[in-house]
N, C-alpha and C. Protein backbone atom coordinates (compact mmCIF):
# COMPACT_ATOMS: atom_id res chain seq x y z
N UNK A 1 12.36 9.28 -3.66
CA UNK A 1 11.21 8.58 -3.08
C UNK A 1 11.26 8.76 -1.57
N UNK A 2 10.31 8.60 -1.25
CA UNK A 2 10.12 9.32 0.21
C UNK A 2 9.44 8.32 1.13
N UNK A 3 9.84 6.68 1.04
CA UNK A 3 9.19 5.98 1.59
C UNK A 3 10.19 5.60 3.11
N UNK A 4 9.28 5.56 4.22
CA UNK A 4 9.87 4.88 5.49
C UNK A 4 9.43 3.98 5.45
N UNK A 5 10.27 2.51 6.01
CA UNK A 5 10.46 1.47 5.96
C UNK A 5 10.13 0.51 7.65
N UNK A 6 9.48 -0.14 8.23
CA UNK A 6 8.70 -0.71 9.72
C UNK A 6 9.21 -1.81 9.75
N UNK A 7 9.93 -2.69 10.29
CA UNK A 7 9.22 -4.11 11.07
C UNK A 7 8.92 -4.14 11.94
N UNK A 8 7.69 -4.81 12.15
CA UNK A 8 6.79 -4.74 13.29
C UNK A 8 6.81 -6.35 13.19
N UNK A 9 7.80 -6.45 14.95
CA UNK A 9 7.34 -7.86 15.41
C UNK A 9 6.88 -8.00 16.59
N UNK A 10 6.01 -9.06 16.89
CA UNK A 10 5.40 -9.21 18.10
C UNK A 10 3.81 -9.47 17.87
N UNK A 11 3.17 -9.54 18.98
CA UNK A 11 1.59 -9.67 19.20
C UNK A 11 0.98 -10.65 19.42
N UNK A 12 0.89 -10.08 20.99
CA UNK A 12 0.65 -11.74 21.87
C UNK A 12 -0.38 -11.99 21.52
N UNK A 13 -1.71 -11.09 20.88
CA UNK A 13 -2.82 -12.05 20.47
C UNK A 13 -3.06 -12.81 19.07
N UNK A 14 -1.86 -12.61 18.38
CA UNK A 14 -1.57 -13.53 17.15
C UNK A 14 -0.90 -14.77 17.79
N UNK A 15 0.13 -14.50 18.65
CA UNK A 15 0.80 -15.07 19.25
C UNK A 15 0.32 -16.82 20.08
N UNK A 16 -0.62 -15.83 21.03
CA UNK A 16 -1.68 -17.14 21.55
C UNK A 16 -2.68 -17.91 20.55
N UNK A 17 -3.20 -17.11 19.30
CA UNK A 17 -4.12 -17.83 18.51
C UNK A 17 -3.33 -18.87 17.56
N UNK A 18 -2.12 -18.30 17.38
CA UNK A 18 -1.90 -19.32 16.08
C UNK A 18 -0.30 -20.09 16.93
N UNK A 19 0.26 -19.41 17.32
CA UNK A 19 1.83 -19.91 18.12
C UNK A 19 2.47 -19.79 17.35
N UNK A 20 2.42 -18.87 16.49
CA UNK A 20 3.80 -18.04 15.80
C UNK A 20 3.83 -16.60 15.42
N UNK A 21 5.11 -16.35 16.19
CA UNK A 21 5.47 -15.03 16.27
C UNK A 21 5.85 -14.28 15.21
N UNK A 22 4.22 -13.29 15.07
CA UNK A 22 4.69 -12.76 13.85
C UNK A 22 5.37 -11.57 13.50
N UNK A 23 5.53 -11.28 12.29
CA UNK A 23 6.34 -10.58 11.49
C UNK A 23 5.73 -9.57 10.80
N UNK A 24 5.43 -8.20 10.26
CA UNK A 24 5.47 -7.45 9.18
C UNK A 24 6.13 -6.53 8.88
N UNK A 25 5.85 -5.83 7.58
CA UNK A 25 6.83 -4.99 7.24
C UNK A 25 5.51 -3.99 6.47
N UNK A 26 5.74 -2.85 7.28
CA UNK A 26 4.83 -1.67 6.71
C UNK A 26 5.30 -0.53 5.98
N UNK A 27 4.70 -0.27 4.73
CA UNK A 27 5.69 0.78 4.46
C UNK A 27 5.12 2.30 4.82
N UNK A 28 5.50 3.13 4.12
CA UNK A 28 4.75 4.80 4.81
C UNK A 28 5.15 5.46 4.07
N UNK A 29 4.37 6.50 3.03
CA UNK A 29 4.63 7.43 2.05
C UNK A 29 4.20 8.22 2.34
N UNK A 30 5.10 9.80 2.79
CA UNK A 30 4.62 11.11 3.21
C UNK A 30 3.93 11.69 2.19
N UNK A 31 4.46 11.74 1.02
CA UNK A 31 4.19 12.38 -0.24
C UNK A 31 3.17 12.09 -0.57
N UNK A 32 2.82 10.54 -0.16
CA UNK A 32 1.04 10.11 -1.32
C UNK A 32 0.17 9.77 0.41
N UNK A 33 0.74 10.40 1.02
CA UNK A 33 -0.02 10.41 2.55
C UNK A 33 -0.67 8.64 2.31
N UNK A 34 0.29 7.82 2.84
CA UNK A 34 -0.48 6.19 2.28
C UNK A 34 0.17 5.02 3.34
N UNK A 35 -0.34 4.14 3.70
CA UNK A 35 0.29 3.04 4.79
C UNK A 35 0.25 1.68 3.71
N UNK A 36 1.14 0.84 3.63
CA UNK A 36 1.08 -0.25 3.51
C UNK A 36 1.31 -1.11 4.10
N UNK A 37 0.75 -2.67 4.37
CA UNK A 37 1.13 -3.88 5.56
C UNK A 37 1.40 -4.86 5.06
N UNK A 38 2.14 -6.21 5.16
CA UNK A 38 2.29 -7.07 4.68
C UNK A 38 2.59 -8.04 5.74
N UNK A 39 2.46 -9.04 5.78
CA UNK A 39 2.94 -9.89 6.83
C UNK A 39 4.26 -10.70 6.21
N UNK A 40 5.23 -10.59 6.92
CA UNK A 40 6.47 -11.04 6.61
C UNK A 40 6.50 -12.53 6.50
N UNK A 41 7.01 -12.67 5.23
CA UNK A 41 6.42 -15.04 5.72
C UNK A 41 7.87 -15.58 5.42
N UNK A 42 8.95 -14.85 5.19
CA UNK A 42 10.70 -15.12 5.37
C UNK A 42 11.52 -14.15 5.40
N UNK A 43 13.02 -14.65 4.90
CA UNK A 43 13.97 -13.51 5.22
C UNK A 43 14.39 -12.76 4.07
N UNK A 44 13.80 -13.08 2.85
CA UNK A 44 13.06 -12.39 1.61
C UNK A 44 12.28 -12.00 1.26
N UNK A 45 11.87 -11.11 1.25
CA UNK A 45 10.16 -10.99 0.23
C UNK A 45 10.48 -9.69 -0.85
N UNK A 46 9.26 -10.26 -1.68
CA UNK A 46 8.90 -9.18 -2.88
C UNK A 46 7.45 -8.65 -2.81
N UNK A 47 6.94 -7.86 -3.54
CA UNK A 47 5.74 -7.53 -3.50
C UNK A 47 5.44 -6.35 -4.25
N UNK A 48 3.94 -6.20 -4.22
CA UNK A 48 3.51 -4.82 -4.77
C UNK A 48 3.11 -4.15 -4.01
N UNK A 49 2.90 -2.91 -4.25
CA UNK A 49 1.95 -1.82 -3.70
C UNK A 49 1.40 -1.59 -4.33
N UNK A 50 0.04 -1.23 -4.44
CA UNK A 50 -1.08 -0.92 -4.85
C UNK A 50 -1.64 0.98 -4.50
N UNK A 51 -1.81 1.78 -5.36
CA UNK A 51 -2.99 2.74 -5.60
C UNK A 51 -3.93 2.85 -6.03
N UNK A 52 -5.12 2.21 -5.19
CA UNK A 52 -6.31 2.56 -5.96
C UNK A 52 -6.40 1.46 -6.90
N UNK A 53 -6.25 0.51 -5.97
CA UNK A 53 -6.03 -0.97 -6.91
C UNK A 53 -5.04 -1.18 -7.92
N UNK A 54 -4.49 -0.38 -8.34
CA UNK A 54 -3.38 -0.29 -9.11
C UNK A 54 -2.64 -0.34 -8.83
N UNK A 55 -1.40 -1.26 -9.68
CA UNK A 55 -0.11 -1.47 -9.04
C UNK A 55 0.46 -0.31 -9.27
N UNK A 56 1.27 0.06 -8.42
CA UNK A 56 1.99 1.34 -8.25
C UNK A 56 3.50 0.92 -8.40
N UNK A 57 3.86 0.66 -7.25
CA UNK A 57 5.35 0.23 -6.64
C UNK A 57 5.83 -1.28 -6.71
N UNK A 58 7.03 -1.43 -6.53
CA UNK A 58 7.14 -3.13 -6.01
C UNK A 58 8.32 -2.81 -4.92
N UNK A 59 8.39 -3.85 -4.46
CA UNK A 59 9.70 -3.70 -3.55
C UNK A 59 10.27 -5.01 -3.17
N UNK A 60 11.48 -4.82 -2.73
CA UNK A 60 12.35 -6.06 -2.32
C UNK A 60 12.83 -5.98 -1.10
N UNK A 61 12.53 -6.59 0.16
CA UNK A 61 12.97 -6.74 1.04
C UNK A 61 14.06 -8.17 1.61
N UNK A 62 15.07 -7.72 2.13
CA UNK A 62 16.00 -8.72 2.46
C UNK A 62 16.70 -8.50 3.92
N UNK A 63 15.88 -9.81 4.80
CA UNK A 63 16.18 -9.81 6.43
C UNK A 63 17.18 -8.20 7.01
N UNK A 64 16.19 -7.33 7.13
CA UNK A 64 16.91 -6.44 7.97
C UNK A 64 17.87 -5.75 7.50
N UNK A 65 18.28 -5.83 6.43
CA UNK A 65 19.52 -5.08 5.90
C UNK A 65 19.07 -4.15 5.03
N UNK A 66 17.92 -4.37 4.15
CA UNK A 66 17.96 -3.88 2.74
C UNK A 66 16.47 -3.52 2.28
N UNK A 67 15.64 -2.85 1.90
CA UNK A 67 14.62 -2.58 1.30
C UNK A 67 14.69 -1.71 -0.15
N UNK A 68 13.83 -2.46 -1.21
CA UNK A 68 14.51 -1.45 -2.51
C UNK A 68 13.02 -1.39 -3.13
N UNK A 69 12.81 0.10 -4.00
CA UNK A 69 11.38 0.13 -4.22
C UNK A 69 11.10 0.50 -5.59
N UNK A 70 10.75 0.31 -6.42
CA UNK A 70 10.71 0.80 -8.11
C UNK A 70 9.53 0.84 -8.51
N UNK A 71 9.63 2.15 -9.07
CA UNK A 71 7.92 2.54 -9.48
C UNK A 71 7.64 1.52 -10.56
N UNK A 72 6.76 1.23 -11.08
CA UNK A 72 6.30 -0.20 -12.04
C UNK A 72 6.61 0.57 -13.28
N UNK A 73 6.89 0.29 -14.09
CA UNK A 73 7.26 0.59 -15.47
C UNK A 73 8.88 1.28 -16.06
N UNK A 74 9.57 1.40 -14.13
CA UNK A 74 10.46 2.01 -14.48
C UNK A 74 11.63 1.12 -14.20
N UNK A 75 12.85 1.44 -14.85
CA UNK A 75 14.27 0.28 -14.81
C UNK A 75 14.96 0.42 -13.67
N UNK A 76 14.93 1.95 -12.56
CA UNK A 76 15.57 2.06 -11.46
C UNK A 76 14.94 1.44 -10.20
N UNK A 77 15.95 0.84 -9.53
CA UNK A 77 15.25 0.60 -7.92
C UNK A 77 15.73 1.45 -7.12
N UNK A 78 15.35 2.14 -6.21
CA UNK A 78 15.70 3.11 -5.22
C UNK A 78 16.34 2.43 -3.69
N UNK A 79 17.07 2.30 -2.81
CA UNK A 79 16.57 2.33 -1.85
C UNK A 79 16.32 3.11 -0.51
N UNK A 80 15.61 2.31 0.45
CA UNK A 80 14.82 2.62 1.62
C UNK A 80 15.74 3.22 2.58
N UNK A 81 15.90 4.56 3.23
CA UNK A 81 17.14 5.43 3.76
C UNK A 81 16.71 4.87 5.27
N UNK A 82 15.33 4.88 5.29
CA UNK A 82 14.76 5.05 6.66
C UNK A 82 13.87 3.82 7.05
N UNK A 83 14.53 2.51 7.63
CA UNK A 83 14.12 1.37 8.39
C UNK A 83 14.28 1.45 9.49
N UNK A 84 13.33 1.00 10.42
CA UNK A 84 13.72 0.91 11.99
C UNK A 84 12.25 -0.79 12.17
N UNK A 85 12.98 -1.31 12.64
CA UNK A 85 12.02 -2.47 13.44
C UNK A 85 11.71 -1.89 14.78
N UNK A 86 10.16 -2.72 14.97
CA UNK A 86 9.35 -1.89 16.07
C UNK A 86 8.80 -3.13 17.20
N UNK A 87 9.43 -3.84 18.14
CA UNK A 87 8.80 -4.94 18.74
C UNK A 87 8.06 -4.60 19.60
N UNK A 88 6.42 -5.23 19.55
CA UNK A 88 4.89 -5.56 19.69
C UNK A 88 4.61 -6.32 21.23
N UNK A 89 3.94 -6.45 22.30
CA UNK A 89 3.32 -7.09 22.69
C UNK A 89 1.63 -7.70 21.96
């Protein structure tokens, strides 16, 4: 699997509207040329990815250490080789 892994924190105009500094985690697939965004809401999350409205992927993220991604129907989780966090004004 060929997914790169983002946190993107920061953004002073989220920042000033709501007064909390946010969080996401984007993913990036060379192979299916595709972006995904999520807004990070702890130091866990799960989720899907979607193709074409269809669930595709899921993944497990855990604070900074760990991202793992499994195509839907299948028993393996892979993980994410390539994370880098990206801080935002």
């Amino acid at each position: 699997m060929d997914f790169h892994v983002t946190i993107q924190e920061g953004g002073s105009m989220e920042l000033e509207r709501t007064g909390i500094y946010p969080r996401y985690i984007l993913f990036y697939s060379s192979e299916l040329k595709r972006n995904w965004r999520f807004k990070l809401l702890g130091e866990e999350q799960s989720g899907i990815l979607n193709l074409n409205k269809v669930p595709a992927f899921s993944y497990k993220y855990s604070d900074n250490t760990m991202c793992k991604i499994q195509v839907i129907g299948e028993n393996k989780w892979h993980n994410v080789d390539s994370m880098i966090t990206e801080m935002r004004d």
